[in-house]
Structures are given as C-alpha cells and as structure tokens.
Protein backbone atom coordinates (compact mmCIF):
# COMPACT_ATOMS: atom_id res chain seq x y z
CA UNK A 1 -40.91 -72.24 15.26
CA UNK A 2 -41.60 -74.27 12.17
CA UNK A 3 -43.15 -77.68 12.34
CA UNK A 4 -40.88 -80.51 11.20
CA UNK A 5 -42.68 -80.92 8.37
CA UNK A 6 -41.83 -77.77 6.50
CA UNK A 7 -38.70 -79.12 5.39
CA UNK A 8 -36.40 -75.79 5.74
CA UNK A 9 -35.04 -75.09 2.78
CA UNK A 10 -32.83 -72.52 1.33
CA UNK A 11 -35.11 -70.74 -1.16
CA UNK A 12 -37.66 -70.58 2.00
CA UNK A 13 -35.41 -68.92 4.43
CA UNK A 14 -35.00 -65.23 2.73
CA UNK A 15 -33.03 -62.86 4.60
CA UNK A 16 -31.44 -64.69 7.72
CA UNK A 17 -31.67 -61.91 10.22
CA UNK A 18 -35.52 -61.83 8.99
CA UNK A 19 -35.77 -65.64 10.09
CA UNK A 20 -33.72 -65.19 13.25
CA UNK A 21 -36.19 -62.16 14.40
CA UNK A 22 -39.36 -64.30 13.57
CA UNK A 23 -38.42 -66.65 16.00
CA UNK A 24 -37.95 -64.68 18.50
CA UNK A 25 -40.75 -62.86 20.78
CA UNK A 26 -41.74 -61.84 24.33
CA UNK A 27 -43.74 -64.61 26.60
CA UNK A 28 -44.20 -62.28 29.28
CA UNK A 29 -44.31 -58.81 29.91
CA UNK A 30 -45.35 -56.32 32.69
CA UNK A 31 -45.52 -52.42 32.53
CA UNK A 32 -45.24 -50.38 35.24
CA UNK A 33 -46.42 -46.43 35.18
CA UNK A 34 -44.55 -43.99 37.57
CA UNK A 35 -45.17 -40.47 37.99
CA UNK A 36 -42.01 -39.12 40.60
CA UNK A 37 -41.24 -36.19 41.86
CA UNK A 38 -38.06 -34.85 42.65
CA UNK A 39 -35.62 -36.10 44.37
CA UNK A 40 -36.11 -40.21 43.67
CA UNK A 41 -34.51 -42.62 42.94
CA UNK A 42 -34.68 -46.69 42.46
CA UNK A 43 -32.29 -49.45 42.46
CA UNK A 44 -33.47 -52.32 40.29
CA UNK A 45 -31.69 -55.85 41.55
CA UNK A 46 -30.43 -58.73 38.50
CA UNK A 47 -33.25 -60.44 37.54
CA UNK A 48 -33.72 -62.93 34.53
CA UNK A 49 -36.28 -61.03 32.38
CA UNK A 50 -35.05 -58.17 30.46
CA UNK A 51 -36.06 -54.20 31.74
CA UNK A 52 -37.56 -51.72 30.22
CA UNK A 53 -37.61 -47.96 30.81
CA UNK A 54 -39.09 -45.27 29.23
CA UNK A 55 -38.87 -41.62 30.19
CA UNK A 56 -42.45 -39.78 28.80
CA UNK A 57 -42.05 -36.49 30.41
CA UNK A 58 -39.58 -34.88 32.62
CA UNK A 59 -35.83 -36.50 32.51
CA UNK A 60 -34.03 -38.61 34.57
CA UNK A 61 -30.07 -40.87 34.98
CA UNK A 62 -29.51 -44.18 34.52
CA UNK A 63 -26.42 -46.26 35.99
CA UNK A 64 -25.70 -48.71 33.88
CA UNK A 65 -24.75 -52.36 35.59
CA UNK A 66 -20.78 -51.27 35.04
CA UNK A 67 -21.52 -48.16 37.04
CA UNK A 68 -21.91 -45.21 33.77
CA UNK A 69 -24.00 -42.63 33.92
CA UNK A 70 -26.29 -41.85 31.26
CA UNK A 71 -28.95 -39.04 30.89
CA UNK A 72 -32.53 -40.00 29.49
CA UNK A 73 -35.09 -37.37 28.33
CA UNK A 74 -38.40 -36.93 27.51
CA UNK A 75 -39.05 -39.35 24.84
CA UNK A 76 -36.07 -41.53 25.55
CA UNK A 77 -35.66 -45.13 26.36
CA UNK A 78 -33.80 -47.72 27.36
CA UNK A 79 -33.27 -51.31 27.36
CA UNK A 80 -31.18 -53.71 29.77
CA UNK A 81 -31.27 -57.05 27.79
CA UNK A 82 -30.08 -59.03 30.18
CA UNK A 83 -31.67 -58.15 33.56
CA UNK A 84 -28.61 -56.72 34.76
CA UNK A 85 -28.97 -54.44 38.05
CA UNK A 86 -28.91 -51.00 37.53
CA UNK A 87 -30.18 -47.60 38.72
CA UNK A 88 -32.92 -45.16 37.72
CA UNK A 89 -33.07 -41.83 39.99
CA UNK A 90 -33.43 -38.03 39.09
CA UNK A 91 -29.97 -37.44 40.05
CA UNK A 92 -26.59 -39.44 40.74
CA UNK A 93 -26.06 -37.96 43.93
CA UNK A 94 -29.78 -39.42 45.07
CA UNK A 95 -29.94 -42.86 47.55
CA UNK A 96 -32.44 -45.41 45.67
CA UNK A 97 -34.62 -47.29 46.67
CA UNK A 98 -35.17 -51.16 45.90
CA UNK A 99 -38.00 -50.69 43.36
CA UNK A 100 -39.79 -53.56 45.53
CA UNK A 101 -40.46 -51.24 47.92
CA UNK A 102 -42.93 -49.49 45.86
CA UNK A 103 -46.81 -50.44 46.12
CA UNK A 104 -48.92 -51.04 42.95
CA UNK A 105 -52.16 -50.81 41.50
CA UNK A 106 -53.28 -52.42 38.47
CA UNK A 107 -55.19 -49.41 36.24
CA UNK A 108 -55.82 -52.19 33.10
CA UNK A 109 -54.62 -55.38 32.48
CA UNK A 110 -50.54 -56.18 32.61
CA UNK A 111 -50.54 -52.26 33.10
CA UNK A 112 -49.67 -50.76 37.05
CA UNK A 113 -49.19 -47.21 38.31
CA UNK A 114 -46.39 -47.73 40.56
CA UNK A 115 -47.33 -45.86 44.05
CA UNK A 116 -44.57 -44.15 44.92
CA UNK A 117 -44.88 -41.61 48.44
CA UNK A 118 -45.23 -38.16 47.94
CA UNK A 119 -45.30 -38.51 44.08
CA UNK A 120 -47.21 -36.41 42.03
CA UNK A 121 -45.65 -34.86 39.25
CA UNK A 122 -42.51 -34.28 37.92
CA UNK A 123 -41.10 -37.05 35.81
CA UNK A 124 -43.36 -39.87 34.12
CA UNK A 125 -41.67 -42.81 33.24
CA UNK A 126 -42.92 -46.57 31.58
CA UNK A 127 -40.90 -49.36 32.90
CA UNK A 128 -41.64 -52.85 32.18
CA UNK A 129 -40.47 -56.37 32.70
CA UNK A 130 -39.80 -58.14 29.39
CA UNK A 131 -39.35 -61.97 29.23
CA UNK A 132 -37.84 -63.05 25.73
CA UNK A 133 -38.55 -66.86 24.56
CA UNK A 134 -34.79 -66.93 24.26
CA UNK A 135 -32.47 -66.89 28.00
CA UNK A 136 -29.41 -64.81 28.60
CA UNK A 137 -27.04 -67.24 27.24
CA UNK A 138 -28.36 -67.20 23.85
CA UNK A 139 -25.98 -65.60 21.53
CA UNK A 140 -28.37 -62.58 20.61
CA UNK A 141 -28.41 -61.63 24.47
CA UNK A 142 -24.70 -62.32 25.20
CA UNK A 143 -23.42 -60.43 22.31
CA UNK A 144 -25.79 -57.80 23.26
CA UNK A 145 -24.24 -54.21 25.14
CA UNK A 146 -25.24 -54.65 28.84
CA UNK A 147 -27.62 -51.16 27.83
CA UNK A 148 -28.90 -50.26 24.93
CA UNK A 149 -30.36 -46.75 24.16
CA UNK A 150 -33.48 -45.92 21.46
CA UNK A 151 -31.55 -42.31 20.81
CA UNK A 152 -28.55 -44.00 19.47
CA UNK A 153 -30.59 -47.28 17.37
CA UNK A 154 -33.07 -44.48 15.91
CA UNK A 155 -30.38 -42.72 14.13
CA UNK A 156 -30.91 -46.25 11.73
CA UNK A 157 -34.71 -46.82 12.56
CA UNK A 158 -37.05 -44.26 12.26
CA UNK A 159 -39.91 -46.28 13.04
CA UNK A 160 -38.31 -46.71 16.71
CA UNK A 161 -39.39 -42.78 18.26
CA UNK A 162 -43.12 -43.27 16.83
CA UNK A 163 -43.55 -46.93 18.51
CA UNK A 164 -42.39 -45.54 21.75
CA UNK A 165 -45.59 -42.70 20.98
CA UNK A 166 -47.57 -45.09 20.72
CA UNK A 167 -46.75 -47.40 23.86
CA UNK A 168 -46.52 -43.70 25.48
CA UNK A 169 -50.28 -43.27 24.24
CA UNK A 170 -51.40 -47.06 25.40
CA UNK A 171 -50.55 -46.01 28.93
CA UNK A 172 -51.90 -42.88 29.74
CA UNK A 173 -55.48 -43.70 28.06
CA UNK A 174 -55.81 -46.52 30.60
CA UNK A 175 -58.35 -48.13 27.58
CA UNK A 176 -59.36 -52.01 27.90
CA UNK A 177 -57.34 -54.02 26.02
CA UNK A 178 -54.00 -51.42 26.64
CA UNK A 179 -51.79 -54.39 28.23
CA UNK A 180 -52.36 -56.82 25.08
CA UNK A 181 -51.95 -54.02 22.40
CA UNK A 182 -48.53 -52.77 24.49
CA UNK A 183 -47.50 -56.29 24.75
CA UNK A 184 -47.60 -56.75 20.70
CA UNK A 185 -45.90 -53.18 20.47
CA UNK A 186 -43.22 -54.18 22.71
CA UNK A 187 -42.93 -57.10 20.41
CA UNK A 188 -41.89 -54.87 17.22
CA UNK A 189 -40.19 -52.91 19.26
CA UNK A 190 -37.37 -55.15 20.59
CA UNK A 191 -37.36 -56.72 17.26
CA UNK A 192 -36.72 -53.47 15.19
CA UNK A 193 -34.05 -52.49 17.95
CA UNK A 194 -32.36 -55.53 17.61
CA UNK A 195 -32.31 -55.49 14.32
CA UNK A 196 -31.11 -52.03 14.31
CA UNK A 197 -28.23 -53.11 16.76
CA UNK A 198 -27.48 -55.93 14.06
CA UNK A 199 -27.21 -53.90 10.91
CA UNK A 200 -25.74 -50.77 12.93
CA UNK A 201 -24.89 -50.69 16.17
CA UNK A 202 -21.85 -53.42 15.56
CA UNK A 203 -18.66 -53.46 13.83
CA UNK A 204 -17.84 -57.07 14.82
CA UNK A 205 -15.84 -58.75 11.76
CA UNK A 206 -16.20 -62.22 13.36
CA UNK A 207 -18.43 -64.43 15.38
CA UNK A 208 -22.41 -64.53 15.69
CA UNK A 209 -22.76 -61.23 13.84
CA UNK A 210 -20.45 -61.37 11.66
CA UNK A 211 -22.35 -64.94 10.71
CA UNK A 212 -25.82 -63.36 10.79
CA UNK A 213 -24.58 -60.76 8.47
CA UNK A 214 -23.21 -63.80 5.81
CA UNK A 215 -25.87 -64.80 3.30
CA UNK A 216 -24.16 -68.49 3.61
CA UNK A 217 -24.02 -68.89 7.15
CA UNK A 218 -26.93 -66.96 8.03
CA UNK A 219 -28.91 -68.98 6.44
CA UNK A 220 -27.96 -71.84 8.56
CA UNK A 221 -28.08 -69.91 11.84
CA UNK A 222 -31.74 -68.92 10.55
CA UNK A 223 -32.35 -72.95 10.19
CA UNK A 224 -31.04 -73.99 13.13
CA UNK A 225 -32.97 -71.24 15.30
CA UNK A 226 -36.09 -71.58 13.56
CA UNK A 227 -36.46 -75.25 14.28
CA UNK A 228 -33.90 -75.67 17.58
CA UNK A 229 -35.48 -79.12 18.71
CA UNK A 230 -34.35 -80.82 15.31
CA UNK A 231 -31.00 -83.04 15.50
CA UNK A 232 -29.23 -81.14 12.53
CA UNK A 233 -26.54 -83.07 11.14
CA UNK A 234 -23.35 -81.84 9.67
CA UNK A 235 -24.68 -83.14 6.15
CA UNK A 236 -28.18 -81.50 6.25
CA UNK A 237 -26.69 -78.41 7.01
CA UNK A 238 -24.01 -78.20 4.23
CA UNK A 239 -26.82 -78.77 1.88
CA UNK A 240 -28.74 -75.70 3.23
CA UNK A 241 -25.25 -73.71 2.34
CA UNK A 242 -25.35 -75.54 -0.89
CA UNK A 243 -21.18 -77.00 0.45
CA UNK A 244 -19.86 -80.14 0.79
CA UNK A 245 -19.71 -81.48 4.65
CA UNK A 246 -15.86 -80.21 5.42
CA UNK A 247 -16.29 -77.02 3.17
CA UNK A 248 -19.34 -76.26 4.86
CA UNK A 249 -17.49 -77.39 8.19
CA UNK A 250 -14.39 -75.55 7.88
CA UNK A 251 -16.42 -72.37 6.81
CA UNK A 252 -18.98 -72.28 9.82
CA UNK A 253 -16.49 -72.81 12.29
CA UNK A 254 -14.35 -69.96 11.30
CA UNK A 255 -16.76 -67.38 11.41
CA UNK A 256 -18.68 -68.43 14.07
CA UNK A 257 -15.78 -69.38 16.18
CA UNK A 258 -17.20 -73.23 17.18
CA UNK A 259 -17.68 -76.99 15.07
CA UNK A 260 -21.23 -76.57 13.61
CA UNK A 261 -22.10 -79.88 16.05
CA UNK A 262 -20.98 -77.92 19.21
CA UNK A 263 -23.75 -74.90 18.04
CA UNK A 264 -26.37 -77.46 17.47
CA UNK A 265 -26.23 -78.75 20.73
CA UNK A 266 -25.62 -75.63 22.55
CA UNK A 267 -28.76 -74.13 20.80
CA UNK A 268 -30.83 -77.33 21.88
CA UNK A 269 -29.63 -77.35 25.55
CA UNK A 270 -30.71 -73.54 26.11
CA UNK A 271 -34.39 -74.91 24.36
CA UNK A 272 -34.28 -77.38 27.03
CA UNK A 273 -33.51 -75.15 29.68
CA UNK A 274 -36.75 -72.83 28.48
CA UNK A 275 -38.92 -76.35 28.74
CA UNK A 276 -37.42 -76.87 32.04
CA UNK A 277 -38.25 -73.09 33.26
CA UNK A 278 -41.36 -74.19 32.05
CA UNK A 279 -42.05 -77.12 34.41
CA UNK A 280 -41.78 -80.01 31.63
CA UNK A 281 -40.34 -83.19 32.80
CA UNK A 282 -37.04 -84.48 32.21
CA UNK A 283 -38.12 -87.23 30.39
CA UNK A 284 -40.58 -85.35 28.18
CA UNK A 285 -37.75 -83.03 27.15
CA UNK A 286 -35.20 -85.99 26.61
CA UNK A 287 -38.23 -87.14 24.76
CA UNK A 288 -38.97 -84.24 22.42
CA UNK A 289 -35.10 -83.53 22.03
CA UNK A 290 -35.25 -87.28 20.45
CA UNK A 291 -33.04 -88.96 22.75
CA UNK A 292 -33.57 -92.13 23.41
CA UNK A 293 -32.90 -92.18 27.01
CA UNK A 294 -33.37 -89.73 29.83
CA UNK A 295 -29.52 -90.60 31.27
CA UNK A 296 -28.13 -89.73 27.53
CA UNK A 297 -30.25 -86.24 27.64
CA UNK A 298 -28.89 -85.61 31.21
CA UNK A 299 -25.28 -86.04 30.31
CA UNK A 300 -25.41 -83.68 27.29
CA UNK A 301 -27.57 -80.94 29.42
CA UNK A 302 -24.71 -81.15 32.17
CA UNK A 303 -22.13 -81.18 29.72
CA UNK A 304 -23.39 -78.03 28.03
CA UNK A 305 -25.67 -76.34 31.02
CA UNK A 306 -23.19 -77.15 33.70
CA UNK A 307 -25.77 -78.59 35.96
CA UNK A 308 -28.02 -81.71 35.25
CA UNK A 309 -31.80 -81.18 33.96
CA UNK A 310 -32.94 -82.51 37.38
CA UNK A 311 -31.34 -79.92 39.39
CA UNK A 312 -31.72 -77.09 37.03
CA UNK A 313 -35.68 -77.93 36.90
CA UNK A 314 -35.65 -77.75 41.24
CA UNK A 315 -33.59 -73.84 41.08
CA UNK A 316 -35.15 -72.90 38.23
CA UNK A 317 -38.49 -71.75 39.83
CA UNK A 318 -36.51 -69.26 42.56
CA UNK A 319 -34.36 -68.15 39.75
CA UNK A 320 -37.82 -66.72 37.78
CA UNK A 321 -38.89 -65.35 40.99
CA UNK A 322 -36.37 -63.61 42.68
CA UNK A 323 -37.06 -60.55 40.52
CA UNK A 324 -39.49 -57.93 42.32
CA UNK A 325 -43.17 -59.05 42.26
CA UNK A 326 -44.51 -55.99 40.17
CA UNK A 327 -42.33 -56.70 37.51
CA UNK A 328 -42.90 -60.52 37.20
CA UNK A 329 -43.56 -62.05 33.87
C-alpha cells in the first residue's frame, strides 16, 4: 500500500494491472506434501483461504465445486481462488475422505507431509492453503473462474511450468528455509497467473476487466486499490483520468457498471473487514477509515457488508477457522 504521502499520481502509476498486482500478496500460506497410493481420494470442505494443488508425479481428478471433472498430470496444477469445496481422488468412482482426517508432520517450516494410511507411492501431490490480503468479495476473486488450471494460463506465461519446478524442488529437498522461499514463490506465482487470466484467460467487454484493461480507468482502479483507506473523492479521481468530474463520472460508471462513490466505499468496507479478521477494534478502524464517529463507520459497514462491524468482528474468528487445521493460514 502506499503511504498517504506519496501523492498518487498519474505519471507514477504505469501500467494499471502492474499497480493492481503490487498490491496484492499472500499473508498466509501452508503446504502440505502427500505421497498416495492408489485408490484415494479427499474431499476438501469451503473454507475462506484459497487452495492449492499440485500434482508432481503420478496423476490424479479433480471435481470442481460445480461438480466437473478434470484430469491433472504430472506437472499440473491447480488453483481454487475462492476456497470453494471440491474433490481430489485418483479416480471419480473413489469415496473421499475429509482431508481433516489425515495426520501431519511438519518436515520444515510451513511445509507438512500429510500421513495418509497405507501410502507409499504412487501419486505425489503439493497442496497448500493460500490466504490473499484481499477476501472473496473483492472483484479480482469474484470475477475469478471457481478453478483455474496452470495448463491452460501457461499457454500465455511461460514462466508459470518452471515456478511450479521450482516449488516442486523446495519440497522434496526438505532444506531450512523451504517454507519462506515457497511462500515468496507462491507469491509470483498467483500474481503471474492472475495476470495471465487478465490479459488471456477473459473475453469480458465490460465490467472490472474490461476497466483494468482501459489505460483511463485502470489507472484509477490502480489508485484506489493501492491506497484503499483514503476517502477518494469524485474530483481527485477525475484528475487522475485527467476528466472533468461528470466526464470522468459518466465514463467510470459505464464500464465498471457502479457510481465511482459506490466503488470507493465498497473497496474500503472489504479493507475494513480484513482489519476486523484481524482483531482491530471498531473504533480503531472507524478511526483509520477517517470517520469521525464509530456509529457513522457502523452504518456504512452494514450498509455495504450486510452485517455491522461489531458482529462481523465476533463470527469472524470461526469463519477463519472452520477450514481443516493442516491447512490453516
């Protein structure tokens, strides 16, 4: 995030989609290592944090959360953005089981072989819990396919088989240090397949791609994302699109389908939900948000959330928790 005073401007913010992947990044992430043998089969449940799998050797089918079936090889991956429940097994016809069920043991820091009975060959896989700074309502997530797969983003990003390698490498070696150096290669990772998803994987003609993809607009997006704790105004934002107020207006709300005030505070409700998850105090984020009372902040968050800060602070601790404990961020 930039500090306030770096004054955004539009000669600083370069290529939007460039600004928009700088600010985001993964505050969490666990790895799992599984070596299966045939028949298996595990059901991973919703969760909030994004999953993770990666097939080193042998093969194996994921069920996507709307129920498709989709082969992964040896050196493919794939990612679940949104923590949607899904299925990993060696064949459709096998029963899983609730990945919780599975014991652990830690080989190097943030990195676990996952003890699985009677497993001892057969099909390696990587799979790993990946919390983003952003939630699932944030427009990168929603727009996001439920599943995304390396084979089809690495027909556009080359650089995406040899990063897998080289997580692939981090593992096995079991070397001090492995869970920090995956952590920043998951890192480039998500960025350079969401970036490839961006420029490639989507023909959208309108909304928040479409806007990404606009030099004008982009821009803006890049602003407001960059620094989402500031109270843009319609005025300050026109200037960064170098428009007047209602051309600037008119513009941003056709293409991104919403009044440039409603994505302003829709963008700083979803940063006060992360400093909620976080255990900050209402007040402190009513504070920081700049308003100058906690019962204005409250009304907005319910407004926009759907729930007030208060009671969102109280579920928020189950709702990061009621993923499986080897996989918690």
């Amino acid at each position: 995030m930039l500090d306030r005073s770096s004054n955004f401007s539009p000669d600083a913010a370069g290529d939007p989609l460039s600004e928009m992947l700088r600010g985001l990044r993964l505050d969490g992430v666990d790895y799992g290592r599984c070596r299966l043998a045939e028949p298996w089969g595990t059901l991973f449940p919703e969760q909030e944090a994004a999953r993770f799998h990666f097939i080193s050797s042998g093969s194996g089918w994921l069920q996507t959360p709307s129920g498709d079936w989709l082969q992964l090889n040896a050196g493919d991956a794939a990612l679940v953005p949104r923590g949607d429940g899904h299925v990993l097994t060696s064949r459709p016809d096998v029963v899983p089981v609730p990945f919780d069920r599975y014991g652990r043991r830690e080989v190097c820091q943030g990195v676990f072989d996952v003890q699985c009975a009677d497993a001892c060959g057969g099909t390696v896989a990587l799979t790993a819990s990946m919390r983003f700074n952003i939630d699932r309502l944030h427009p990168v997530l929603q727009l996001m396919p439920e599943t995304m797969l390396t084979s089809d983003l690495a027909r556009n990003e080359p650089a995406i088989p040899h990063l897998l390698d080289a997580m692939a490498r981090e593992v096995d070696l079991d070397r001090v240090g492995a869970g920090g150096i995956l952590a920043r290669l998951a890192d480039v990772l998500m960025a350079t397949m969401i970036r490839a998803w961006v420029e490639h994987g989507c023909g959208q003609t309108s909304g928040w791609i479409a806007a990404v993809r606009s030099p004008d607009i982009g821009r803006v997006l890049a602003a407001i994302h960059l620094e989402p704790d500031r109270d843009w105004t319609v005025g300050e934002l026109a200037r960064l699109m170098g428009a007047s107020r209602s051309g600037f207006a008119e513009r941003f709300a056709r293409i991104v389908g919403e009044t440039p005030a409603r994505y302003v505070a829709r963008v700083r409700m979803h940063q006060a939900r992360l400093w909620l998850k976080d255990g900050m105090r209402v007040a402190s984020v009513a504070e920081k948000l700049g308003y100058d009372a906690e019962a204005s902040f409250s009304r907005a968050f319910k407004r926009i959330i759907g729930a007030p800060p208060s009671e969102f602070r109280r579920r928020s601790g189950d709702t990061m928790s009621s993923g499986p404990a080897l996989l918690e961020a």
